[in-house]
C-alpha atoms as a PDB file:
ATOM      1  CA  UNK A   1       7.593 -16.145  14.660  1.00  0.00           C
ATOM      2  CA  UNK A   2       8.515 -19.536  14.881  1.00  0.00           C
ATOM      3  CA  UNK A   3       5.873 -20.943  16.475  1.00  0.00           C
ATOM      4  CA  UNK A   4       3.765 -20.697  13.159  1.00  0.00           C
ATOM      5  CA  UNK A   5       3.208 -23.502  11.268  1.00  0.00           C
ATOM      6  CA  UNK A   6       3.583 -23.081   7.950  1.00  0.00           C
ATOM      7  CA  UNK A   7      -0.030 -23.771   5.347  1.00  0.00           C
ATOM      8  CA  UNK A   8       0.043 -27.880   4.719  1.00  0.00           C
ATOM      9  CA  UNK A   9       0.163 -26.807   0.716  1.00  0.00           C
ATOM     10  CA  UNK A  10       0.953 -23.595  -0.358  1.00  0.00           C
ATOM     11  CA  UNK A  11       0.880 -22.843  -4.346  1.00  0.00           C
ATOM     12  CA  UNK A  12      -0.311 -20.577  -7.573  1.00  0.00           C
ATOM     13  CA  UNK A  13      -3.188 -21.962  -9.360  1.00  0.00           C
ATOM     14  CA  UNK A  14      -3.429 -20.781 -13.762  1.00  0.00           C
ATOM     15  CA  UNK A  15      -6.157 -18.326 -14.098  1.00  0.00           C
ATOM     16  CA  UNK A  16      -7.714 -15.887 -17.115  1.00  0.00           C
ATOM     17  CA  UNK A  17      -5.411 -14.191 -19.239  1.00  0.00           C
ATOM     18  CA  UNK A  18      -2.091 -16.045 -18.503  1.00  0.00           C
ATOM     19  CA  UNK A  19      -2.390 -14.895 -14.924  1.00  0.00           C
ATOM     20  CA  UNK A  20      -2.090 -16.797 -11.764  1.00  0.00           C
ATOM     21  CA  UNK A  21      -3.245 -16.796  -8.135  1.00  0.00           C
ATOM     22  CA  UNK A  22      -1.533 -17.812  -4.825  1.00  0.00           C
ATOM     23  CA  UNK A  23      -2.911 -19.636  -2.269  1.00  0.00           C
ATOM     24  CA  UNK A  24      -2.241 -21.597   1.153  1.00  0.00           C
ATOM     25  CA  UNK A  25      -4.286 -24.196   2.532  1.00  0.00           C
ATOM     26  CA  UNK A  26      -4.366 -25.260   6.584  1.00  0.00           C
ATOM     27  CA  UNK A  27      -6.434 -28.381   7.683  1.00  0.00           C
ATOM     28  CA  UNK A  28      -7.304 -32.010   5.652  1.00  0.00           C
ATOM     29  CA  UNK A  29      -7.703 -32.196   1.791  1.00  0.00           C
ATOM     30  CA  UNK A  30     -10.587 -34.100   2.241  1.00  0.00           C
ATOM     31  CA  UNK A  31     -12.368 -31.929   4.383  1.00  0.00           C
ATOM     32  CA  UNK A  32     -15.346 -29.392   3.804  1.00  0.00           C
ATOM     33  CA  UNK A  33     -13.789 -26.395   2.492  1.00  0.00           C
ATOM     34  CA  UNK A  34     -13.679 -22.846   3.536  1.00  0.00           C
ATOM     35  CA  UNK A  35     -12.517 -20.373   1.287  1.00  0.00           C
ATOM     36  CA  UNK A  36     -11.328 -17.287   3.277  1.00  0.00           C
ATOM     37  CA  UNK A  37     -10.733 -13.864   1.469  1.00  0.00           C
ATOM     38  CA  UNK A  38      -8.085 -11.859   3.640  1.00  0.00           C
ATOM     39  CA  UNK A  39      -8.935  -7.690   4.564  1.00  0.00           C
ATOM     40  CA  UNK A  40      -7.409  -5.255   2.951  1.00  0.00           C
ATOM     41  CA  UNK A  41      -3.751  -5.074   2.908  1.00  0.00           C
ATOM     42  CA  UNK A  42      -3.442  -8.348   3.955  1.00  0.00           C
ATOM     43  CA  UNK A  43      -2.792 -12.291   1.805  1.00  0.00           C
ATOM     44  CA  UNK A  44      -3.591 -15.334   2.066  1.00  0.00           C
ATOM     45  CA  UNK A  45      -2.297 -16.169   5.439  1.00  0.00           C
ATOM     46  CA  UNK A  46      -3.786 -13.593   7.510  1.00  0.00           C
ATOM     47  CA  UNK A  47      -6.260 -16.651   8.862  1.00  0.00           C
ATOM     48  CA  UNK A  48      -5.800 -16.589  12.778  1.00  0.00           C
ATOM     49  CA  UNK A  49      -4.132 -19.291  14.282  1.00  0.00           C
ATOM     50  CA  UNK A  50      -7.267 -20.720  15.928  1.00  0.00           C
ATOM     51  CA  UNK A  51      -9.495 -21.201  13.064  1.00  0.00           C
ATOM     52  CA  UNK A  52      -6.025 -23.060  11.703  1.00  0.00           C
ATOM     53  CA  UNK A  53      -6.162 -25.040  14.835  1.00  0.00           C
ATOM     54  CA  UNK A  54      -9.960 -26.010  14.258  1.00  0.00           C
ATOM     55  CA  UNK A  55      -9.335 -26.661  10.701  1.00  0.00           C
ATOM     56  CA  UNK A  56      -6.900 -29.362  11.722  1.00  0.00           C
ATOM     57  CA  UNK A  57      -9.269 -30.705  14.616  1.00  0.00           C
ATOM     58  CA  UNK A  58     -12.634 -30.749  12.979  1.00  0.00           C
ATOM     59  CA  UNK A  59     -11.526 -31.920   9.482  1.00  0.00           C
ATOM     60  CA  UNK A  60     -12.547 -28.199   7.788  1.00  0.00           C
ATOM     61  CA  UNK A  61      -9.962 -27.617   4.774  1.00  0.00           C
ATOM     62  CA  UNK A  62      -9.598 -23.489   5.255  1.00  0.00           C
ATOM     63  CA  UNK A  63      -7.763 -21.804   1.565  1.00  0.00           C
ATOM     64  CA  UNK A  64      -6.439 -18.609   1.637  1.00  0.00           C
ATOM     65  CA  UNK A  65      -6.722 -16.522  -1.194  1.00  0.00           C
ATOM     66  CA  UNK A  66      -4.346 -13.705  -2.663  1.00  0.00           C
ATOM     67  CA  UNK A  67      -5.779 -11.273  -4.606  1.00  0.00           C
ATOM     68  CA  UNK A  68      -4.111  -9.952  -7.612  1.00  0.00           C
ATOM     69  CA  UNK A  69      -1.144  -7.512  -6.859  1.00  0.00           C
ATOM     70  CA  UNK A  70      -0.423  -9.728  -3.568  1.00  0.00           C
ATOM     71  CA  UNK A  71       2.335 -12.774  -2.870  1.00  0.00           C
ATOM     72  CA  UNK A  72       2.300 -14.512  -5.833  1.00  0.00           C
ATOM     73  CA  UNK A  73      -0.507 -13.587  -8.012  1.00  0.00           C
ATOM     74  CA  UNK A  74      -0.296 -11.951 -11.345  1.00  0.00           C
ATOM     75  CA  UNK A  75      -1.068  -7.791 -10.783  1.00  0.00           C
ATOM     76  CA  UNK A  76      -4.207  -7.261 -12.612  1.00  0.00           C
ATOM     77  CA  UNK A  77      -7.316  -5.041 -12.238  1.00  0.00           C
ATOM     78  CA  UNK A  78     -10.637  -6.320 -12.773  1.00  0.00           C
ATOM     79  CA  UNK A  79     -13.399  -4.208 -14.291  1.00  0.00           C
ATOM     80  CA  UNK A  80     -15.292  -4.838 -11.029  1.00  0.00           C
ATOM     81  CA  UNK A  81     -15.313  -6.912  -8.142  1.00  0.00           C
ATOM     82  CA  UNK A  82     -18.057  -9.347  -9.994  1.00  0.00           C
ATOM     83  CA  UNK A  83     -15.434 -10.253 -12.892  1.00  0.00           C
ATOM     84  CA  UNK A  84     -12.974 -12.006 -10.040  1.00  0.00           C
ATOM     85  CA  UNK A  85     -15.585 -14.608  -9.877  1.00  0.00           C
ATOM     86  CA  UNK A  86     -14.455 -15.765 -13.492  1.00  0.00           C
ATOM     87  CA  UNK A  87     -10.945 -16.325 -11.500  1.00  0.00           C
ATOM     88  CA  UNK A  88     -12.479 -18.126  -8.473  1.00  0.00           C
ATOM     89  CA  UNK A  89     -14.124 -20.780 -10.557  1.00  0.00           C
ATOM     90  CA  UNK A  90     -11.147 -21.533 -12.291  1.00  0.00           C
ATOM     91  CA  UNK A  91      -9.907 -22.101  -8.261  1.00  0.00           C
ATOM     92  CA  UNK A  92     -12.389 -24.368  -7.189  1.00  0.00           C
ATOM     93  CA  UNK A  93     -11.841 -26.619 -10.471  1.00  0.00           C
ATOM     94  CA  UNK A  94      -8.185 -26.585 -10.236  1.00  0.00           C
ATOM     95  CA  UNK A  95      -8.788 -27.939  -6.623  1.00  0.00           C
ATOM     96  CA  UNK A  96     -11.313 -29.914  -7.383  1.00  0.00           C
ATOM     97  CA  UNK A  97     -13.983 -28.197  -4.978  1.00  0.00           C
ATOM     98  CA  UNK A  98     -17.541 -28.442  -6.006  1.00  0.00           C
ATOM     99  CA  UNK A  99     -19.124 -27.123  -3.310  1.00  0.00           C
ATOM    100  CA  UNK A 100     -17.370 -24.159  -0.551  1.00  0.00           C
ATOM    101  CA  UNK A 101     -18.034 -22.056   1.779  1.00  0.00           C
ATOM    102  CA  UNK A 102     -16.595 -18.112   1.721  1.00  0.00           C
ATOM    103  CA  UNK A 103     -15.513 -15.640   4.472  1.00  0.00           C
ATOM    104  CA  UNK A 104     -14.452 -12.006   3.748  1.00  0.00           C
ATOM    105  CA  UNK A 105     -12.684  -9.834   6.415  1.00  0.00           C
ATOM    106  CA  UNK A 106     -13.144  -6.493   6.101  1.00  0.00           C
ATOM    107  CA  UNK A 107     -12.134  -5.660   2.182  1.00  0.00           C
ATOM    108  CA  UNK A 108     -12.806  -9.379   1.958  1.00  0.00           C
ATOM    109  CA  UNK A 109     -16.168  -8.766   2.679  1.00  0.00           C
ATOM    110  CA  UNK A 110     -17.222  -7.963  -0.726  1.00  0.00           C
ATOM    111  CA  UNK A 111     -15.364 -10.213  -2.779  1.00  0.00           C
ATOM    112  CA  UNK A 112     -17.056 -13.322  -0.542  1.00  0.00           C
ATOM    113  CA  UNK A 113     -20.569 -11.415  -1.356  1.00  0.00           C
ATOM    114  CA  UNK A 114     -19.854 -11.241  -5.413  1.00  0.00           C
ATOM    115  CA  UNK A 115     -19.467 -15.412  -4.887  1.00  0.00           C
ATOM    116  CA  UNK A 116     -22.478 -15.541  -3.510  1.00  0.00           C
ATOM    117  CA  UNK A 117     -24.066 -13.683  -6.134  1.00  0.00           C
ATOM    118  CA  UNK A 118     -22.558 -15.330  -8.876  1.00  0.00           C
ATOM    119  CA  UNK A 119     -21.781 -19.010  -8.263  1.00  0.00           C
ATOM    120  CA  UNK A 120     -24.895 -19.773  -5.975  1.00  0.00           C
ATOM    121  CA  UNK A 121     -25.050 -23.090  -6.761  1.00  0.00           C
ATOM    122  CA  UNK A 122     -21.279 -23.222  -5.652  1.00  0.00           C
ATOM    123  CA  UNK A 123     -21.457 -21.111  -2.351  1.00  0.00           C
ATOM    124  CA  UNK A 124     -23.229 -22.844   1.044  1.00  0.00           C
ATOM    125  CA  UNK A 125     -22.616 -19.981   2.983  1.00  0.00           C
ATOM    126  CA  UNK A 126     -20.869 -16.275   3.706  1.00  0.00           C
ATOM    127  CA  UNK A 127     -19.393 -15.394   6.397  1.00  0.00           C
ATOM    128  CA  UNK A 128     -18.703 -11.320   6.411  1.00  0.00           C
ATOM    129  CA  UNK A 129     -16.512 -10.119   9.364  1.00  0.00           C
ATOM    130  CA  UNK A 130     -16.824  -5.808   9.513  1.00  0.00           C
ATOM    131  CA  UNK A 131     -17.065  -6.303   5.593  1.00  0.00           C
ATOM    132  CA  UNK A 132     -16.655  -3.032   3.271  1.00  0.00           C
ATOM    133  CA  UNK A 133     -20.222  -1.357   2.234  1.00  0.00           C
ATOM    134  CA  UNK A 134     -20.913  -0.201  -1.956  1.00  0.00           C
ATOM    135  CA  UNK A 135     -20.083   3.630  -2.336  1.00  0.00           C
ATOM    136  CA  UNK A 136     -21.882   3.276  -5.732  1.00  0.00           C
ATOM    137  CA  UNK A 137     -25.389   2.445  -6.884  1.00  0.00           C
ATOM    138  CA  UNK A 138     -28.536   1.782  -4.779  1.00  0.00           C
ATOM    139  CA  UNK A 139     -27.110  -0.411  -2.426  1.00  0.00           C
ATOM    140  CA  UNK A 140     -24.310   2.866  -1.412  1.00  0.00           C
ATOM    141  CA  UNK A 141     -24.077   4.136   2.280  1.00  0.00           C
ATOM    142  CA  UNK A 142     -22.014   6.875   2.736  1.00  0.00           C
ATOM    143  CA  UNK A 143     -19.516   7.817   5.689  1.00  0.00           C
ATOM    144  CA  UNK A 144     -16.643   6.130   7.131  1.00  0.00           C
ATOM    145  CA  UNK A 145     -12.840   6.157   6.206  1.00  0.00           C
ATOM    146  CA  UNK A 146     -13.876   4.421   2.789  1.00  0.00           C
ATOM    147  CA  UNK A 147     -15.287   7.989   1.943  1.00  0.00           C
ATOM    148  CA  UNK A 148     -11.563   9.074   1.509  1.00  0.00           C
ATOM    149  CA  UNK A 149     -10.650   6.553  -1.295  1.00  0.00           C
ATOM    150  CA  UNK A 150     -14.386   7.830  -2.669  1.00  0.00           C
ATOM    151  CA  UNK A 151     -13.053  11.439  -3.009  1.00  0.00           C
ATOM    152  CA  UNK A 152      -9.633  10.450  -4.251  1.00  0.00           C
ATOM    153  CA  UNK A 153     -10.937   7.611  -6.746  1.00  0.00           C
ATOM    154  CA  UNK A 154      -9.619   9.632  -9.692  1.00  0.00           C
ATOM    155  CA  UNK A 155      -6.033  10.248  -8.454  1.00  0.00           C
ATOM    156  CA  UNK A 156      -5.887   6.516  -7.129  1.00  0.00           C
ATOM    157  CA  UNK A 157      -6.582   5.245 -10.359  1.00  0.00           C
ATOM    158  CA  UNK A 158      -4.323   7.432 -12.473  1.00  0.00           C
ATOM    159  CA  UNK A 159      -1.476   6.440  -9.989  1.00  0.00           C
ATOM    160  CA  UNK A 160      -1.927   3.140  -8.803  1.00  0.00           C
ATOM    161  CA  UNK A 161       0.794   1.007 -10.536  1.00  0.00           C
ATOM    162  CA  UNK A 162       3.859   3.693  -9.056  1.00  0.00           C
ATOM    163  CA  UNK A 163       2.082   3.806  -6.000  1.00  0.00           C
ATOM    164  CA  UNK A 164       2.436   0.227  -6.244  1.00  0.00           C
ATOM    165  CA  UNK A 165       5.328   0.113  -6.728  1.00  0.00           C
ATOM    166  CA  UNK A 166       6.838   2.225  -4.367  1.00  0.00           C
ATOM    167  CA  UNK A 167       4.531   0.478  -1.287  1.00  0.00           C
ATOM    168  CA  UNK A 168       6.269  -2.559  -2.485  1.00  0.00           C
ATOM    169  CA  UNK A 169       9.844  -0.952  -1.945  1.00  0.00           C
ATOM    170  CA  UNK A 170       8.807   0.578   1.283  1.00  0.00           C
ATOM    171  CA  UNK A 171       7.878  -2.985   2.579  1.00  0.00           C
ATOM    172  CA  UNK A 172      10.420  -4.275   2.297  1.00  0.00           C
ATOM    173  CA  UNK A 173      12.773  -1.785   3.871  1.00  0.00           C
ATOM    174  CA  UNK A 174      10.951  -1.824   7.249  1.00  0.00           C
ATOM    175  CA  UNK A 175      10.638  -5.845   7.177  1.00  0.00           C
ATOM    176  CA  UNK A 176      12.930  -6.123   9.423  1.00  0.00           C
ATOM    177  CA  UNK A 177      10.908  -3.892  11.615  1.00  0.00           C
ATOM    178  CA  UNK A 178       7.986  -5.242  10.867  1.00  0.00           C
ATOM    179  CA  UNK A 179       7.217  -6.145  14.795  1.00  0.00           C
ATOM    180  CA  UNK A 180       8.240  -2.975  16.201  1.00  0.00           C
ATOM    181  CA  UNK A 181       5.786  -1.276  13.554  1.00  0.00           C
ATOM    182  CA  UNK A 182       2.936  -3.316  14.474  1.00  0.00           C
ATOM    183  CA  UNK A 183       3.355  -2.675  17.447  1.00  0.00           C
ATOM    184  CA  UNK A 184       3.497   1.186  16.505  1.00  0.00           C
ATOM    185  CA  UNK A 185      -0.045   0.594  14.515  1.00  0.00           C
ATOM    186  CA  UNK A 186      -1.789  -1.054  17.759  1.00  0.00           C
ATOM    187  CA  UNK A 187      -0.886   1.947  19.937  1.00  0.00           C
ATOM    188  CA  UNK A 188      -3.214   4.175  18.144  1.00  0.00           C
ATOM    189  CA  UNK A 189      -6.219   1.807  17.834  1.00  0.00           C
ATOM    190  CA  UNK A 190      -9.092   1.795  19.773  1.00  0.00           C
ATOM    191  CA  UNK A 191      -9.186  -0.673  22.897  1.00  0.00           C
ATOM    192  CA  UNK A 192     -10.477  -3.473  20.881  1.00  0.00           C
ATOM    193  CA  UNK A 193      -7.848  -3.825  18.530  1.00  0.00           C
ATOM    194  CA  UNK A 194      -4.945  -3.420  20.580  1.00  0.00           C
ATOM    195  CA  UNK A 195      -6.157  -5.848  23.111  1.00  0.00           C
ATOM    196  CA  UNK A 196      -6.140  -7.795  19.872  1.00  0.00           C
ATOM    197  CA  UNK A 197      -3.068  -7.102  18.588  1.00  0.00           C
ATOM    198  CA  UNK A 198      -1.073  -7.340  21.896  1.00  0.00           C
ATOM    199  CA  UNK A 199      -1.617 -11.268  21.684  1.00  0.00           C
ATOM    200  CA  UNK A 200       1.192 -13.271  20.705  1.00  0.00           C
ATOM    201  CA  UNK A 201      -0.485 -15.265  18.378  1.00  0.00           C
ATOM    202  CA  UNK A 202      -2.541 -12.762  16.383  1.00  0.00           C
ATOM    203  CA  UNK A 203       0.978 -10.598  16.340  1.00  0.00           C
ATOM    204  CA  UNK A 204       2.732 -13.627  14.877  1.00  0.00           C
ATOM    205  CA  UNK A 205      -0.222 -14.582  12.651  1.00  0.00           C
ATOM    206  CA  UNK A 206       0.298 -10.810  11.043  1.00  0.00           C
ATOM    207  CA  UNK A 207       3.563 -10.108  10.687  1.00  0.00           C
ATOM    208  CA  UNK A 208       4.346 -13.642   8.798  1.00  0.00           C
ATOM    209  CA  UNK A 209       1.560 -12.892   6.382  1.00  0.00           C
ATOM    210  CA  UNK A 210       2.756  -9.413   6.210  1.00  0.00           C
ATOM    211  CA  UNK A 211       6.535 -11.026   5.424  1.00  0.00           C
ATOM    212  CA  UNK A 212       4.939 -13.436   3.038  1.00  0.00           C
ATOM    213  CA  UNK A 213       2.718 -11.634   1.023  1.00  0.00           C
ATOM    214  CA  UNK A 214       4.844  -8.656   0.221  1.00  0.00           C
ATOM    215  CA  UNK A 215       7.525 -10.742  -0.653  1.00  0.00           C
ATOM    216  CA  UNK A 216       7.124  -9.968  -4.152  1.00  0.00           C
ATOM    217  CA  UNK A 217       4.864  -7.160  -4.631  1.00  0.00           C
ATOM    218  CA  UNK A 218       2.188  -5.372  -2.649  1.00  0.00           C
ATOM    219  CA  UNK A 219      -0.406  -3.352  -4.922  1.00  0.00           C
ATOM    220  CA  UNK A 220      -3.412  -5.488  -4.228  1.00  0.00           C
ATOM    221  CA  UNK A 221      -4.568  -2.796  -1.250  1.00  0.00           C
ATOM    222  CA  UNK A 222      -4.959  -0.522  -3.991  1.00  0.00           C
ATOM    223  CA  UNK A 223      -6.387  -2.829  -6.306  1.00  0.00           C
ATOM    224  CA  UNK A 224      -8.878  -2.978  -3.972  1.00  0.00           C
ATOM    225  CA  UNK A 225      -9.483   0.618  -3.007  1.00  0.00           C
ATOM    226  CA  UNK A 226     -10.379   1.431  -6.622  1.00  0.00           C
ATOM    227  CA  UNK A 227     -12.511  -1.383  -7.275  1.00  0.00           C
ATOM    228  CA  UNK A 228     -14.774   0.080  -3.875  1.00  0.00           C
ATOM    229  CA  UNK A 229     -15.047   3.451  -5.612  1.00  0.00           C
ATOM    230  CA  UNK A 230     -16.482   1.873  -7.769  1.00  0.00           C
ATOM    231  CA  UNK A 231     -19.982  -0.190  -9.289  1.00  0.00           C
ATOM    232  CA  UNK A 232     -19.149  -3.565  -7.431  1.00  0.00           C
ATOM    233  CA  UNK A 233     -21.121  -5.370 -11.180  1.00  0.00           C
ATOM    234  CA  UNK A 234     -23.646  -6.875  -8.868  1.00  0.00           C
ATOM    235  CA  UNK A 235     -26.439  -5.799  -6.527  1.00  0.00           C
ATOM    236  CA  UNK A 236     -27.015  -7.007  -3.004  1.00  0.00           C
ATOM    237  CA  UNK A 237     -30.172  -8.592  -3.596  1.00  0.00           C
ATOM    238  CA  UNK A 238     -28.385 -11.025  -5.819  1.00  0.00           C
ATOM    239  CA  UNK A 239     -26.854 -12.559  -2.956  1.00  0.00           C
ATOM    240  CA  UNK A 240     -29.142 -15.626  -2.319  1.00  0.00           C
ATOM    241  CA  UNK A 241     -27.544 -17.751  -0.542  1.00  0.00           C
ATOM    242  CA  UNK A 242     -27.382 -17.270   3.161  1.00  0.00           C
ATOM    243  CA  UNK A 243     -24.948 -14.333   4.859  1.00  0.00           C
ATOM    244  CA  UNK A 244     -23.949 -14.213   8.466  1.00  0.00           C
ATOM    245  CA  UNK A 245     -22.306 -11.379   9.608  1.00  0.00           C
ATOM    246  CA  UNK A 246     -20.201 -10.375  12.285  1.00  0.00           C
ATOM    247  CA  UNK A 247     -19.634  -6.158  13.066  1.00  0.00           C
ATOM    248  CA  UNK A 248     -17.697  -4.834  16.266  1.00  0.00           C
ATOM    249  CA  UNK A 249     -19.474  -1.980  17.666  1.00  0.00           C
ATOM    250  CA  UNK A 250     -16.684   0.485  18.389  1.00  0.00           C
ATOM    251  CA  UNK A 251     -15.273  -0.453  14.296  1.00  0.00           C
ATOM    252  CA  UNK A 252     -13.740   2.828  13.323  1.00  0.00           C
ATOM    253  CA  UNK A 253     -12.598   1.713  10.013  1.00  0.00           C
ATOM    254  CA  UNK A 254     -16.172   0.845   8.782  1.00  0.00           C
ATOM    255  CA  UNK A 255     -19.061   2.047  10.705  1.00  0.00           C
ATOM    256  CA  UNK A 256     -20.991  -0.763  12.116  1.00  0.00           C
ATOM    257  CA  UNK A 257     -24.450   1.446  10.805  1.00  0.00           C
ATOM    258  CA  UNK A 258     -22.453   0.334   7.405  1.00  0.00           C
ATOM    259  CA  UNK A 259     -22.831  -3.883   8.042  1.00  0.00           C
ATOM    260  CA  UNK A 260     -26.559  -3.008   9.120  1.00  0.00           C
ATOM    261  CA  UNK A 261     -27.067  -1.291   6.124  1.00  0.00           C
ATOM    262  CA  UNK A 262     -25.992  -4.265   4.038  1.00  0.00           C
ATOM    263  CA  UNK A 263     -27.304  -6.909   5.980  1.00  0.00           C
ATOM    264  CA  UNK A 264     -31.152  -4.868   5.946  1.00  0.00           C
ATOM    265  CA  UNK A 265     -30.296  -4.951   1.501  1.00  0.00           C
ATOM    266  CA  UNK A 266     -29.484  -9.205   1.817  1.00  0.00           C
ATOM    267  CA  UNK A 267     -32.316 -10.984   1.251  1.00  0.00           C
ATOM    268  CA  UNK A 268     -31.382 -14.060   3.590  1.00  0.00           C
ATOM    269  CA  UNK A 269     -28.664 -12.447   5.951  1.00  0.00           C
ATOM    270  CA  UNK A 270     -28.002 -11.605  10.263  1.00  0.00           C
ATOM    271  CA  UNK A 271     -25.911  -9.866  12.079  1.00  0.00           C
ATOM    272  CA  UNK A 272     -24.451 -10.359  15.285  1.00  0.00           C
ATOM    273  CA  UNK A 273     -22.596  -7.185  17.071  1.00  0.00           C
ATOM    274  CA  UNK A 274     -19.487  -8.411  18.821  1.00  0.00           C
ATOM    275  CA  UNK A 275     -19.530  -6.283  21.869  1.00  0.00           C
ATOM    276  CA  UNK A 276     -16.348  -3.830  22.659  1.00  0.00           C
ATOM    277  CA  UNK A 277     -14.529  -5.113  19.306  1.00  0.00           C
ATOM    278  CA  UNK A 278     -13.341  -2.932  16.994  1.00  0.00           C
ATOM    279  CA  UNK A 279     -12.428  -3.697  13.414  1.00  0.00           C
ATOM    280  CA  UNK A 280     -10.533  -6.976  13.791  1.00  0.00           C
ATOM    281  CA  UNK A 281     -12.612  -8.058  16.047  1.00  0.00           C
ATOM    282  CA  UNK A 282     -14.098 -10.609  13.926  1.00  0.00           C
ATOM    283  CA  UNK A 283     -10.314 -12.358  14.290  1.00  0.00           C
ATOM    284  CA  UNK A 284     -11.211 -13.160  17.475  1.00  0.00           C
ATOM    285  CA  UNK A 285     -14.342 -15.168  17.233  1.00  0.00           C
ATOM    286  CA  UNK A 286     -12.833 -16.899  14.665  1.00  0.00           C
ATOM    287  CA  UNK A 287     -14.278 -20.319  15.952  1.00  0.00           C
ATOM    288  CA  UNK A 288     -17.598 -19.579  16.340  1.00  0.00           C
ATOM    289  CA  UNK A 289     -17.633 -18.178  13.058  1.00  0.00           C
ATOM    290  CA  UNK A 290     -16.646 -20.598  11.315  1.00  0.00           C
ATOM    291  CA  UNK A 291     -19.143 -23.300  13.351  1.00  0.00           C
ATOM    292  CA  UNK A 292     -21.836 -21.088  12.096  1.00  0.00           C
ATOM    293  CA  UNK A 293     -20.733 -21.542   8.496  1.00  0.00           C
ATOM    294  CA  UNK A 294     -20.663 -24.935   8.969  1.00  0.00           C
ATOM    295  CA  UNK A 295     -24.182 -25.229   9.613  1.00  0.00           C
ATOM    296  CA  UNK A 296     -25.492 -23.565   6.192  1.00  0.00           C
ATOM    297  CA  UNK A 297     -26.336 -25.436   3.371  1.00  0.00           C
ATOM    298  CA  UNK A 298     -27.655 -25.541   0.092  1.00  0.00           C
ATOM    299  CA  UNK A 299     -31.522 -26.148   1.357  1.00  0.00           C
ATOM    300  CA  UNK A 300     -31.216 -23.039   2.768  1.00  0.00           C
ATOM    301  CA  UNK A 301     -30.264 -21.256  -0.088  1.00  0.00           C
ATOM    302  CA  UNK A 302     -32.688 -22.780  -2.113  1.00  0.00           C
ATOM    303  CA  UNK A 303     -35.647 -21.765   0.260  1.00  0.00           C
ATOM    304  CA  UNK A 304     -34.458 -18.407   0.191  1.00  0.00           C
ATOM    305  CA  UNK A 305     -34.672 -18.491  -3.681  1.00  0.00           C
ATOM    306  CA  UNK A 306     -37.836 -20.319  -3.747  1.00  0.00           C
ATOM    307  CA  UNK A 307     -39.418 -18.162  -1.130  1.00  0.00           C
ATOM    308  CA  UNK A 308     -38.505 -14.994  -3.622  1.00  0.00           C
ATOM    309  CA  UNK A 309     -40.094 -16.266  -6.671  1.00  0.00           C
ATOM    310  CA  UNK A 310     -43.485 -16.988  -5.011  1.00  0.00           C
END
């Protein structure tokens, strides 16, 4: 653990409705920024230690987001995953970003996609890495583990806030096995995420976010299972600007026929299969990824939109 830097600014930025989010920054102020929206459970500083490392080397500012019911940020439920781009705006002012680029792991995936969709004017570029599919309107697929929080939508939302609760408490009674239960979680993955897990750094990079976004509560995971169940207050066609995507092809948490699906429904998006990866395996390209984002740019997005209104 100690060979983890800490984020070069770490804080809680004043949102709607007296609320507030946390966040931690790696890499120069002054630099293009990535804003990077963490799976789901995870916070703001599940960013792998290489895309930290590039951030410092190639001048890219890289901002972790919590979302509500994580670290430091004010529990809240939005009406939909659409209204949390009322929040992010507030974000970018507060640190004075005019102009970002977003990546969503996993339950990330579709709050990056909702920025794009609102704010593209805003947004250069997505990055999606085995990004969460709609279970609701015509952009749904259905299948995959997600299916489970489908059928128990009603019970999730009638007990969220105890369940909340009591995640929180269990947290923080096996911190101080927090290793030895990673370790536990990788044993039963498929070959591409224990490979994954088994490294040092990625192990290190998880259990301090783990450590440091619990620290106060932990219901965001929920928070975010309910919000898939349901209407995500935008359709994927309103996600102009461009979307790369990244899907392993043994992912057993969401089917990689699931990124296809929503990549087919984008109207300026590709995928690229990462070969023998499983769900995290986006993690481990983290580099490339994020030298892909950096080459998307407004122009694009504008072509896109100009080619639809022909």
């Amino acid at each position: 653990m100690g060979n983890v830097r800490r984020p070069a600014l770490e804080g809680t930025i004043a949102v709607r409705g007296e609320r507030r989010l946390s966040f931690a920054e790696y890499g120069p102020r002054q630099g293009p920024a990535i804003v990077w929206m963490h799976g789901t459970p995870g916070a703001r500083r599940q960013i792998p230690l290489e895309a930290r490392e590039l951030a410092d080397r190639q001048g890219v500012r890289i901002i972790g987001l919590d979302r509500p019911g994580i670290g430091s940020s004010t529990a809240h439920l939005y009406p939909h995953i659409l209204d949390w781009t009322h929040d992010l705006e507030l974000v970018l002012d507060t640190l004075a970003l005019d102009k970002v680029r977003m990546i969503g792991l996993s339950g990330g995936g579709p709050y990056a996609l909702a920025a794009g969709a609102a704010l593209p004017d805003r947004i250069h570029g997505i990055g999606v890495l085995g990004g969460v599919a709609p279970t609701r309107g015509p952009d749904a697929v259905d299948g995959g583990i997600i299916q489970l929080a489908v059928a128990l939508a009603p019970l999730l939302s009638a007990t969220r806030v105890p369940a909340g609760i009591a995640l929180t408490q269990m947290i923080r009674l096996v911190r101080p096995l927090a290793g030895p239960a990673l370790d536990l979680y990788a044993a039963v993955q498929p070959p591409g995420d224990k490979n994954l897990l088994s490294r040092p750094e990625f192990k290190a990079m998880f259990i301090d976010d783990l450590l440091n976004g619990s620290r106060f509560q932990s219901s965001a995971a929920l928070n975010d299972l309910v919000l898939f169940t349901r209407d995500w207050g935008f359709e994927l066609a309103d996600v102009s600007v461009p979307v790369r995507w990244w899907h392993g092809d043994d992912d057993h948490i969401v089917p990689i026929r699931h990124g296809a699906h929503v990549v087919r429904r984008l109207p300026d998006a590709t995928m690229s299969v990462i070969d023998g990866e499983s769900h995290l395996g986006g993690l481990g390209i983290a580099q490339d990824v994020i030298t892909t984002l950096m080459e998307l740019g407004p122009r694009r997005a504008r072509r896109a939109g100009a080619a639809r209104q022909r």
